[in-house]
C-alpha atoms as a PDB file:
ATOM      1  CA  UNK A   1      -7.641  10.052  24.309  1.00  0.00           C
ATOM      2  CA  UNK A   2      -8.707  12.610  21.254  1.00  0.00           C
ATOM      3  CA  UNK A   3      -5.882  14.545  20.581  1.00  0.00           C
ATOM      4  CA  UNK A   4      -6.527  17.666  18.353  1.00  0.00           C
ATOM      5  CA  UNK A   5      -3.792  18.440  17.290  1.00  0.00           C
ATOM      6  CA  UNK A   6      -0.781  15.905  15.478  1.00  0.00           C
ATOM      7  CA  UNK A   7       2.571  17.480  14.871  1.00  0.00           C
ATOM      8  CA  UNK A   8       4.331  14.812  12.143  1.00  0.00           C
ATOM      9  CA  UNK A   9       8.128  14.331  11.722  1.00  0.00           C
ATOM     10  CA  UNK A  10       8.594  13.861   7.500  1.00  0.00           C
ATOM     11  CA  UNK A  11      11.794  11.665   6.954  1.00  0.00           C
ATOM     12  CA  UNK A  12      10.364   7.515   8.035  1.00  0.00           C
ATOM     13  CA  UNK A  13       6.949   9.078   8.826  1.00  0.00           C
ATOM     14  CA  UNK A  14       5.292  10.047   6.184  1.00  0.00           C
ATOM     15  CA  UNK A  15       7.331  10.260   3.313  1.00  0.00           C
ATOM     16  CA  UNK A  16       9.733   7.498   2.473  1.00  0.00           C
ATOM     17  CA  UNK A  17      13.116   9.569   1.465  1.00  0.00           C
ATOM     18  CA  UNK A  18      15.438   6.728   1.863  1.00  0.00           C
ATOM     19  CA  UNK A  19      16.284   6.230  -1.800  1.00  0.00           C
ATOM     20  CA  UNK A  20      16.427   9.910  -2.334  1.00  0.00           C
ATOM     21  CA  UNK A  21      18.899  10.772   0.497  1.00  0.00           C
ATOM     22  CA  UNK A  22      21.233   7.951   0.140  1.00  0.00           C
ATOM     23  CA  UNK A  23      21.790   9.000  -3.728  1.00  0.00           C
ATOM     24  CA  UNK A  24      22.155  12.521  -2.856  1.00  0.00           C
ATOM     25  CA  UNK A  25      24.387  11.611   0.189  1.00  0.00           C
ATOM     26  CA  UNK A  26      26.421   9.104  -2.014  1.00  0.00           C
ATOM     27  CA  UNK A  27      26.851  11.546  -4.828  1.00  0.00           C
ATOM     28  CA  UNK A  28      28.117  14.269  -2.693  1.00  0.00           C
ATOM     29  CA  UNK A  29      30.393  11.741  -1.268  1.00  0.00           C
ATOM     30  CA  UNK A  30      31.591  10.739  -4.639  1.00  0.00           C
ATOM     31  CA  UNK A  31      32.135  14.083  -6.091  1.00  0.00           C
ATOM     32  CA  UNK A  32      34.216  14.724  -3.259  1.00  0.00           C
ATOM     33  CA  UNK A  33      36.444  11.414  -4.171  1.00  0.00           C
ATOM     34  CA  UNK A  34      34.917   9.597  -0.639  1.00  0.00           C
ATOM     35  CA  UNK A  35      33.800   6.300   0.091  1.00  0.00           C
ATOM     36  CA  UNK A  36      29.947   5.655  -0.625  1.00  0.00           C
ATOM     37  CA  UNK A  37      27.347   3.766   1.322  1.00  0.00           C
ATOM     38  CA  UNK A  38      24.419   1.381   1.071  1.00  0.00           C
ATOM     39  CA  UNK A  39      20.841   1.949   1.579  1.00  0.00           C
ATOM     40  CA  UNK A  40      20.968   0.836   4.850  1.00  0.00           C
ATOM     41  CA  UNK A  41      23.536   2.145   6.090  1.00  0.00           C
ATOM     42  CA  UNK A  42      22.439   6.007   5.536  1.00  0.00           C
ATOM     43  CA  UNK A  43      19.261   4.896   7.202  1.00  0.00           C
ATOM     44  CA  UNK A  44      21.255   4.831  10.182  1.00  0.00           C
ATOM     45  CA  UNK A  45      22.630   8.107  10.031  1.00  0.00           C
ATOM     46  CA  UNK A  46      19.849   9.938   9.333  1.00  0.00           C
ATOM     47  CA  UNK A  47      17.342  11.687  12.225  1.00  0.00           C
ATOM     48  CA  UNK A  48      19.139  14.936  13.145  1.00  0.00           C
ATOM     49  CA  UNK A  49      19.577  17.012  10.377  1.00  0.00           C
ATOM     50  CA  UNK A  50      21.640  16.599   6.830  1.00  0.00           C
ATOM     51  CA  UNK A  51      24.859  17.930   8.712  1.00  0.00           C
ATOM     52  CA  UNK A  52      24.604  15.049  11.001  1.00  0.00           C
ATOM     53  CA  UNK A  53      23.766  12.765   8.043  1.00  0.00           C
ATOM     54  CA  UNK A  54      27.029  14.032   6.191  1.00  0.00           C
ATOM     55  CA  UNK A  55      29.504  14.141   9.253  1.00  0.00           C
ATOM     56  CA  UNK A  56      28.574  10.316   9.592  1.00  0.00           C
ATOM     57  CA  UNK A  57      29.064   9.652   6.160  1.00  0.00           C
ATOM     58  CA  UNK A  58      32.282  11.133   5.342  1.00  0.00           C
ATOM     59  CA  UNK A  59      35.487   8.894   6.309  1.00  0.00           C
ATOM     60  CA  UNK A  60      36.673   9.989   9.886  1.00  0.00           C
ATOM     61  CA  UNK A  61      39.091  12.755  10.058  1.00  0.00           C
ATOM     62  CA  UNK A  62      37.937  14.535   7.149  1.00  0.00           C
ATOM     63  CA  UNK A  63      38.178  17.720   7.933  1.00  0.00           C
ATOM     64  CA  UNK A  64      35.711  20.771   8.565  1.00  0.00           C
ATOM     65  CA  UNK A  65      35.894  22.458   5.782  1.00  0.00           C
ATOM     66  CA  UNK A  66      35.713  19.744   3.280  1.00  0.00           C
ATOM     67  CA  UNK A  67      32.778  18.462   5.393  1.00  0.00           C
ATOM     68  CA  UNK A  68      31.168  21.896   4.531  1.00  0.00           C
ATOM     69  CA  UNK A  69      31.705  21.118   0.990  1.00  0.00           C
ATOM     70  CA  UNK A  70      30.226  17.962   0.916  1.00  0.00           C
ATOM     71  CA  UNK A  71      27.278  19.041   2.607  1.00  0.00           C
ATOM     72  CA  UNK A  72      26.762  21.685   0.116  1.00  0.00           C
ATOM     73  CA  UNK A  73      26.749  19.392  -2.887  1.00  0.00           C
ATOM     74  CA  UNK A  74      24.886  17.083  -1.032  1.00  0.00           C
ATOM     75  CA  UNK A  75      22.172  20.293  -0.507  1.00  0.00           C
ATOM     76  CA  UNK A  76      22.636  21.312  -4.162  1.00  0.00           C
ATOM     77  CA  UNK A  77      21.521  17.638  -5.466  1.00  0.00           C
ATOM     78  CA  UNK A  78      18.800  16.639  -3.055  1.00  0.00           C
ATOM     79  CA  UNK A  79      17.368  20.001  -4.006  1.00  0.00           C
ATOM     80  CA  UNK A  80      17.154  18.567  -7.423  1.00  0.00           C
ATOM     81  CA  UNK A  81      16.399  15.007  -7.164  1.00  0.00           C
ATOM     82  CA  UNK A  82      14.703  14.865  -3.903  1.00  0.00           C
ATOM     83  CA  UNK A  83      11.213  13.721  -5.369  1.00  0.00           C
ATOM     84  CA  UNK A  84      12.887  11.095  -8.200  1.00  0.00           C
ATOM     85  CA  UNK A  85      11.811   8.708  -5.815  1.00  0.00           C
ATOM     86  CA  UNK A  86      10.331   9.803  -2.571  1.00  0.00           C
ATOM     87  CA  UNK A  87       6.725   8.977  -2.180  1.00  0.00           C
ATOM     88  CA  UNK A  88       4.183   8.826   0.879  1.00  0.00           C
ATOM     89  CA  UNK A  89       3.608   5.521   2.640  1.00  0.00           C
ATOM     90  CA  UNK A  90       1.023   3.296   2.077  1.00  0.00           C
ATOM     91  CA  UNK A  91      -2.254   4.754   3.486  1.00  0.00           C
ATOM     92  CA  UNK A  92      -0.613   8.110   4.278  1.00  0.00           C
ATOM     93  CA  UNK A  93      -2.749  10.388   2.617  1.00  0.00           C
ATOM     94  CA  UNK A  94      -5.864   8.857   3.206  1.00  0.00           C
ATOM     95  CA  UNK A  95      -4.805   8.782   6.786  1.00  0.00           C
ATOM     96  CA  UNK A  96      -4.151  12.881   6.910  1.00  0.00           C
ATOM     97  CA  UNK A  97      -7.815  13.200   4.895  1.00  0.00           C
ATOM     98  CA  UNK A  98      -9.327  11.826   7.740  1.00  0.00           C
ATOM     99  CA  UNK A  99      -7.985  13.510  10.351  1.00  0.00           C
ATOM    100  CA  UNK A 100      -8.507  16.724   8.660  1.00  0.00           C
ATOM    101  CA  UNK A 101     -11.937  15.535   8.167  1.00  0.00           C
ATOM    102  CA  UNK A 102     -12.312  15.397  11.730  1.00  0.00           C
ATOM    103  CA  UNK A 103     -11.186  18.814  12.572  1.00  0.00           C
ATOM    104  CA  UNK A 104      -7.713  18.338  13.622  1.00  0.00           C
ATOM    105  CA  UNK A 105      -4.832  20.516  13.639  1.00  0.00           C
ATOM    106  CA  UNK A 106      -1.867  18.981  11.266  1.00  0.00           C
ATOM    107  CA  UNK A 107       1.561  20.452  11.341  1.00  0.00           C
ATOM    108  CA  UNK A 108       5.101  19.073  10.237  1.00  0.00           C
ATOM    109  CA  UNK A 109       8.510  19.340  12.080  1.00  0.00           C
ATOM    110  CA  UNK A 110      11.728  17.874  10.243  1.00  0.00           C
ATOM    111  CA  UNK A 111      15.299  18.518  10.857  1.00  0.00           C
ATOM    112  CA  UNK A 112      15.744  18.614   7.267  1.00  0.00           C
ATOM    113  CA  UNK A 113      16.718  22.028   5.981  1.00  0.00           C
ATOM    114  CA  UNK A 114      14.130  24.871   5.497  1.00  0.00           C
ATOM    115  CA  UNK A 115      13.597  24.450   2.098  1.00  0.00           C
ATOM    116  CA  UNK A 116      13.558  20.942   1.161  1.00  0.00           C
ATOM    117  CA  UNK A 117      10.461  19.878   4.059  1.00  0.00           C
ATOM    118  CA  UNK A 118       8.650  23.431   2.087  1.00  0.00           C
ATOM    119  CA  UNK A 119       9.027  22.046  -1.104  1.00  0.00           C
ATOM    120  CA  UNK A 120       8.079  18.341  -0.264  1.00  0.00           C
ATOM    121  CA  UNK A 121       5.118  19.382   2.145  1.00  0.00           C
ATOM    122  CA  UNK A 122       3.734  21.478  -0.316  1.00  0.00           C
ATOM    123  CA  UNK A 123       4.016  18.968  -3.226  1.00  0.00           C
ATOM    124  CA  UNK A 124       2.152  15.676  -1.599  1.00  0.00           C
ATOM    125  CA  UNK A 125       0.051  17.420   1.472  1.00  0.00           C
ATOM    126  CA  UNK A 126      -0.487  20.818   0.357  1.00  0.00           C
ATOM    127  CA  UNK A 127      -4.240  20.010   0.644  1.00  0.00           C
ATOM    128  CA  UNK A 128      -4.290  18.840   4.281  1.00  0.00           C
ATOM    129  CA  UNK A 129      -1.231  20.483   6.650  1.00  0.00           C
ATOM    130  CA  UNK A 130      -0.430  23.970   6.351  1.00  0.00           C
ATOM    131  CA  UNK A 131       2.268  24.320   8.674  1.00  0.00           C
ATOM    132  CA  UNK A 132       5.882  22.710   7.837  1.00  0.00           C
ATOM    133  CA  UNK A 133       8.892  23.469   9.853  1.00  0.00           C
ATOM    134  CA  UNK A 134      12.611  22.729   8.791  1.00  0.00           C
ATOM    135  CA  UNK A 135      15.828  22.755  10.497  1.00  0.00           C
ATOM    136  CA  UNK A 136      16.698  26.938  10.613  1.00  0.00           C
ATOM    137  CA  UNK A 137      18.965  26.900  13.487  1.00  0.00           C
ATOM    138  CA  UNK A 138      20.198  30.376  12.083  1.00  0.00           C
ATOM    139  CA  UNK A 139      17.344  31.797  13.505  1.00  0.00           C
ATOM    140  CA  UNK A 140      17.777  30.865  16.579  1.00  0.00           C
ATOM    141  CA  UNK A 141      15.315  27.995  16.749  1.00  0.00           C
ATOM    142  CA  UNK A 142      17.623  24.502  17.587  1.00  0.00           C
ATOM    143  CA  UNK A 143      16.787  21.585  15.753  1.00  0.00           C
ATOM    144  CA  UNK A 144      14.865  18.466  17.396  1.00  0.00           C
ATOM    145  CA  UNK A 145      15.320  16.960  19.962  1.00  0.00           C
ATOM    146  CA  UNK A 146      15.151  20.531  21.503  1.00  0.00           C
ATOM    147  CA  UNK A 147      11.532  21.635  21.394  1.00  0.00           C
ATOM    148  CA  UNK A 148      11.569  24.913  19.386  1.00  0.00           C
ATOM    149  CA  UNK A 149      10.430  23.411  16.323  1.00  0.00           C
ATOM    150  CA  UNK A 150       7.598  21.938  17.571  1.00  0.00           C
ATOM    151  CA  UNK A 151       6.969  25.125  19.565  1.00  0.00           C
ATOM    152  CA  UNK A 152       7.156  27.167  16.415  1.00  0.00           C
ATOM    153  CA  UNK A 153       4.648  24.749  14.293  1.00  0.00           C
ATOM    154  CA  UNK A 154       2.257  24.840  17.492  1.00  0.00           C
ATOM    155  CA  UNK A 155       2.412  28.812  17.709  1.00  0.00           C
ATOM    156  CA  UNK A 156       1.563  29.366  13.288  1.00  0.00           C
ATOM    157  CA  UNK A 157      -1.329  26.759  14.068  1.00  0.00           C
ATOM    158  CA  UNK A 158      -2.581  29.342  16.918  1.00  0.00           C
ATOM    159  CA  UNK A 159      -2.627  26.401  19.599  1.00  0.00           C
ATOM    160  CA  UNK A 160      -0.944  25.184  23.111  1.00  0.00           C
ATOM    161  CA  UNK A 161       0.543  21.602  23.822  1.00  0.00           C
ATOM    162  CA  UNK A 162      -2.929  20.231  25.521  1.00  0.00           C
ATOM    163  CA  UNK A 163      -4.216  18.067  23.345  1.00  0.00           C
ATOM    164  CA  UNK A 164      -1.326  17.672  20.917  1.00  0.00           C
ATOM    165  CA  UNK A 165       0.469  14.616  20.087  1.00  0.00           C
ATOM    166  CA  UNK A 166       4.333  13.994  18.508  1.00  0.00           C
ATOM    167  CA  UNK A 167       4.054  11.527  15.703  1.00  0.00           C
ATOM    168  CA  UNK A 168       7.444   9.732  14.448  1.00  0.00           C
ATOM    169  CA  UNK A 169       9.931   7.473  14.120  1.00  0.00           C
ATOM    170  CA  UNK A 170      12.970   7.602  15.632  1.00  0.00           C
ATOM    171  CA  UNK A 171      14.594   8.292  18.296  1.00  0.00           C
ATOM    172  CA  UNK A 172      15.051  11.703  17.736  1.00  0.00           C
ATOM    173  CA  UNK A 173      11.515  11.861  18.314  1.00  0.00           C
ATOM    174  CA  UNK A 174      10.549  10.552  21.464  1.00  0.00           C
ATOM    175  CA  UNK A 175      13.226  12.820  23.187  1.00  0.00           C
ATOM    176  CA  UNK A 176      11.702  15.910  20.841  1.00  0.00           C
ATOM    177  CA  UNK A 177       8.024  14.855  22.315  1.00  0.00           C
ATOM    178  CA  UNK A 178       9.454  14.192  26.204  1.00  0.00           C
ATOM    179  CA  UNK A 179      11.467  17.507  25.588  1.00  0.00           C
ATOM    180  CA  UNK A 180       7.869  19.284  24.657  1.00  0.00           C
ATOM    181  CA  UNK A 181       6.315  17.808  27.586  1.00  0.00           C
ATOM    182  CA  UNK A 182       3.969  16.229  25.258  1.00  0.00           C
ATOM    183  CA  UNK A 183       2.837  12.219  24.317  1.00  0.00           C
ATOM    184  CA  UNK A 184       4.609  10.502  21.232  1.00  0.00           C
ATOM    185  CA  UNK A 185       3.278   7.935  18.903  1.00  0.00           C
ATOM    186  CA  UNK A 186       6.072   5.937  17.868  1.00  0.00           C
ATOM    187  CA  UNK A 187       5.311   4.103  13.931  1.00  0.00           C
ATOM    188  CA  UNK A 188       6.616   0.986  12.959  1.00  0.00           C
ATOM    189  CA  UNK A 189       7.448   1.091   9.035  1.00  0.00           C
ATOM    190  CA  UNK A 190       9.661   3.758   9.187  1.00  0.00           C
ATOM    191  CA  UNK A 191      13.748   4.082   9.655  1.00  0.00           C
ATOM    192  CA  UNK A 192      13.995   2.270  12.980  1.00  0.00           C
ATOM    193  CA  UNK A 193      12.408  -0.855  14.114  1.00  0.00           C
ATOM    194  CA  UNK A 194      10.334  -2.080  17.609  1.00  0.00           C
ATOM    195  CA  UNK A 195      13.507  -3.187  19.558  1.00  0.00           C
ATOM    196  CA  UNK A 196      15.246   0.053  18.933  1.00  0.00           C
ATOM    197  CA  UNK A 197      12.927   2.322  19.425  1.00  0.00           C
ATOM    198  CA  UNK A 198      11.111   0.634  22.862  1.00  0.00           C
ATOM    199  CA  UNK A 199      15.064   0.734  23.751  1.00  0.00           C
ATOM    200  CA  UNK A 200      15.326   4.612  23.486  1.00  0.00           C
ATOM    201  CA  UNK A 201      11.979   4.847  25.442  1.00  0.00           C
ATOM    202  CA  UNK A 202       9.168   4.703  23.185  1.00  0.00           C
ATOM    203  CA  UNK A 203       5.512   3.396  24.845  1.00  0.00           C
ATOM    204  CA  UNK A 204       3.175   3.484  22.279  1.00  0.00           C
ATOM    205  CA  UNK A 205       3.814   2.055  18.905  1.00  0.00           C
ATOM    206  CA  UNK A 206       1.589   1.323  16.177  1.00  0.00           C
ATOM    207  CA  UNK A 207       2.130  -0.597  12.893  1.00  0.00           C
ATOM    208  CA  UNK A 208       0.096   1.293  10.342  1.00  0.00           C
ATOM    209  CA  UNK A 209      -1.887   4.480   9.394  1.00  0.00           C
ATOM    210  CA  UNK A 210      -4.784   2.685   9.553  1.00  0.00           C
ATOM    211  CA  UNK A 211      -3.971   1.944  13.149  1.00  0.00           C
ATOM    212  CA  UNK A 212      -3.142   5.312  14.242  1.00  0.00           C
ATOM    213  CA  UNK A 213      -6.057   6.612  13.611  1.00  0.00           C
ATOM    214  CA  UNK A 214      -7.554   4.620  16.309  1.00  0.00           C
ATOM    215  CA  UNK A 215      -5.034   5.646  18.322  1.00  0.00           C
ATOM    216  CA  UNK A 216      -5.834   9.517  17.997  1.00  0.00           C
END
């Protein structure tokens, strides 16, 4: 099938943040006086949002307030450092040049906060997606696995769900794209591997940009 429109996730998708969110999450940890963890270890806690990431890192029965706190110097430092490291996969950008090329419709939807997917959509794809939508539950709009998100980015791109496709890699995601009533490419080098995510339903999986494009 050609699907004309492709709504991304960010995190494990197209951008690899790992680095960039573990030092953030382990210096927010640390100015707190809390426990850090390794790379791999945030990987698994990330997927629905930086308060999700931070109530996962923080010892267990630490308190909500002081989870506020952490969360805020977490927001304060990633706001800072969140491109010391972060960079697009391999084959990323030429990937989104095509598909622009070919007329499609390109939109992100993260559950990282508002201002952090802005800032890094605008820096590496500013040329090929206009639309970038961050967690801002405060408007009312509920963070994936809920649809809204996804609703909103298809609304500013002026189009319906026919044709669209959910792009990501977690997860998160194939509940977000069976919550929008819409099919989900599941890719391979992100934050979760094949086992887990054929385990939380995912059908079709693919193991490169290069290869997604064939499957779009």
């Amino acid at each position: 099938m050609t699907y004309q429109t492709i709504v991304f996730d960010l995190d494990g998708t197209l951008l690899d943040t790992l680095d960039d969110l573990t030092a953030s999450c382990n210096y927010a940890l640390e100015a707190h006086g809390m426990p850090v963890h390794s790379r791999d270890e945030v990987r698994q806690f990330v997927g629905n949002g930086v308060r999700r990431l931070i109530e996962r890192a923080v010892p267990a029965g630490t308190s909500a307030k002081q989870i506020e706190e952490v969360l805020s110097t977490f927001q304060q430092h990633y706001l800072l450092h969140g491109l010391d490291k972060t960079q697009p996969y391999e084959g990323i950008r030429e990937m989104l040049a095509e598909l622009k090329a070919r007329g499609c419709q390109l939109a992100v939807v993260s559950n990282k906060f508002y201002k952090a997917t802005q800032e890094l959509i605008a820096h590496f794809f500013g040329d090929t997606i206009n639309v970038a939508i961050g967690e801002h539950e405060a408007e009312g709009i509920r963070k994936k696995p809920a649809p809204d998100t996804v609703f909103e980015a298809l609304r500013q791109l002026n189009v319906g769900k026919v044709g669209a496709v959910y792009v990501g890699d977690s997860d998160v995601d194939v509940e977000t794209a069976k919550n929008c009533g819409i099919p989900c490419i599941s890719v391979l080098w992100g934050f979760r591997n094949r086992e887990f995510l054929i385990q939380h339903g995912a059908t079709t999986l693919v193991e490169s940009p290069e290869e997604l494009l064939t499957r779009v």
